[in-house]
Protein backbone atom coordinates (compact mmCIF):
# COMPACT_ATOMS: atom_id res chain seq x y z
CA UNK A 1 0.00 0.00 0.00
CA UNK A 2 1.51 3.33 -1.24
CA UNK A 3 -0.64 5.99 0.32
CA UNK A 4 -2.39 4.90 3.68
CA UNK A 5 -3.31 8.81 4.60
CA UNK A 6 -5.89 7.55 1.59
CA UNK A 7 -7.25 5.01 2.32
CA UNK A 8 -6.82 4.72 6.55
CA UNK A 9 -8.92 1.56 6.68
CA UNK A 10 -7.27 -0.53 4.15
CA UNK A 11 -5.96 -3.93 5.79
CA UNK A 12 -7.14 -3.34 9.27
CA UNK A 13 -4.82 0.16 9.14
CA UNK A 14 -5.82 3.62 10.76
CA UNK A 15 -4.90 6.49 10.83
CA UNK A 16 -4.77 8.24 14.06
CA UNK A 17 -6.10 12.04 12.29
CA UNK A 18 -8.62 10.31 10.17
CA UNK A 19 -9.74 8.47 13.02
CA UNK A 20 -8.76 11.05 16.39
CA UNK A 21 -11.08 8.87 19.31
CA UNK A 22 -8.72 5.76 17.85
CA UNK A 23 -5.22 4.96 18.53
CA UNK A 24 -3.41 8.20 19.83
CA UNK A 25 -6.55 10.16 19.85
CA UNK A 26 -7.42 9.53 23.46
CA UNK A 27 -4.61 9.87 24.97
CA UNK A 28 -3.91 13.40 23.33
CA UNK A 29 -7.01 14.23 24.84
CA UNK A 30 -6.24 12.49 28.52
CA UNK A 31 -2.94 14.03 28.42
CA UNK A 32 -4.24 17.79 27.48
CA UNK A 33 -6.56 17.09 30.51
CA UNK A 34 -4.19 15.93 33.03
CA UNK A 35 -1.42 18.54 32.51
CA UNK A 36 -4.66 20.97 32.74
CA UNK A 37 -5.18 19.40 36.14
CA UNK A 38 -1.93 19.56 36.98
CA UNK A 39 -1.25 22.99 36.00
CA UNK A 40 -4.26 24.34 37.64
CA UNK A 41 -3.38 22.52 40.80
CA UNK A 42 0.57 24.48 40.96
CA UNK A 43 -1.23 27.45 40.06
CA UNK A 44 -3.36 27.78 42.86
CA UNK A 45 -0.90 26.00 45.52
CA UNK A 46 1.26 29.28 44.60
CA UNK A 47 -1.65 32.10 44.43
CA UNK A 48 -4.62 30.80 46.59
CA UNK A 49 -8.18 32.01 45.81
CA UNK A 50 -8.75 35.23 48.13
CA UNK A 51 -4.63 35.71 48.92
CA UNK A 52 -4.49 38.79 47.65
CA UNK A 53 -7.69 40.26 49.88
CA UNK A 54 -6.50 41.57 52.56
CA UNK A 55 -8.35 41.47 56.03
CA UNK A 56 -9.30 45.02 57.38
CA UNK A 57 -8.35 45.74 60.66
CA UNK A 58 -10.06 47.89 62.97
CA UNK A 59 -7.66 50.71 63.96
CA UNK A 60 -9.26 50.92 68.15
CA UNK A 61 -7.60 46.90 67.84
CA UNK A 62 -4.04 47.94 66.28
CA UNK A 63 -3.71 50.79 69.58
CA UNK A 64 -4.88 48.17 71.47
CA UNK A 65 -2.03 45.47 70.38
CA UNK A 66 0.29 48.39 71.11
CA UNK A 67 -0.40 48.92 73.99
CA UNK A 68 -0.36 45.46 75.04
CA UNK A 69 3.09 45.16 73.48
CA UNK A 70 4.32 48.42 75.58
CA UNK A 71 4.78 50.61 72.62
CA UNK A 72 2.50 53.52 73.57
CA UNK A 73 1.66 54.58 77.59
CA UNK A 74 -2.10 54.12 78.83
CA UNK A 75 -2.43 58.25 78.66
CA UNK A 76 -1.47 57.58 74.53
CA UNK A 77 -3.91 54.76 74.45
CA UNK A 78 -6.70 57.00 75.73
CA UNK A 79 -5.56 60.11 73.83
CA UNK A 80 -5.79 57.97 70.47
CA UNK A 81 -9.28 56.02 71.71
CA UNK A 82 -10.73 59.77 72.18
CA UNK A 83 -9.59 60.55 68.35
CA UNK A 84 -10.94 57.53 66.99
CA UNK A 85 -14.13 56.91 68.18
CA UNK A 86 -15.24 60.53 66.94
């Protein structure tokens, strides 16, 4: 047989374009799929959903943890509480 791209059936022959869902076909397919899979999953281990929204924090909390922490006196705590619950 000279040209089998012409005949793909001839003798029990295929070809795997004339025919794509035989042969090679399905695992093109598979393949596309699981490197999808796979890329989506390194993607998303790296840059989780939400990671770039940040969480707001109230500002009477921040004084709070510094004051806690020893950073500003109780008379700066109080002077900053007056300003911020205005």
């Amino acid at each position: 047989m000279i040209f089998p791209f012409i005949y793909p059936m001839v003798e029990g022959m295929h070809h795997m374009w004339v025919r794509p869902f035989w042969g090679m076909g399905w695992w093109m397919i598979i393949g596309f799929i699981a490197l999808t899979a796979i890329g989506y999953s390194v993607y998303y281990s790296k840059y989780p959903r939400g990671a770039h929204k940040t969480k707001r924090v109230d500002p009477l909390e921040v004084v709070q943890m510094r004051l806690a922490r020893g950073e500003i006196s109780a008379e700066e705590f109080e002077e900053i509480k007056k300003k911020l619950t205005r």
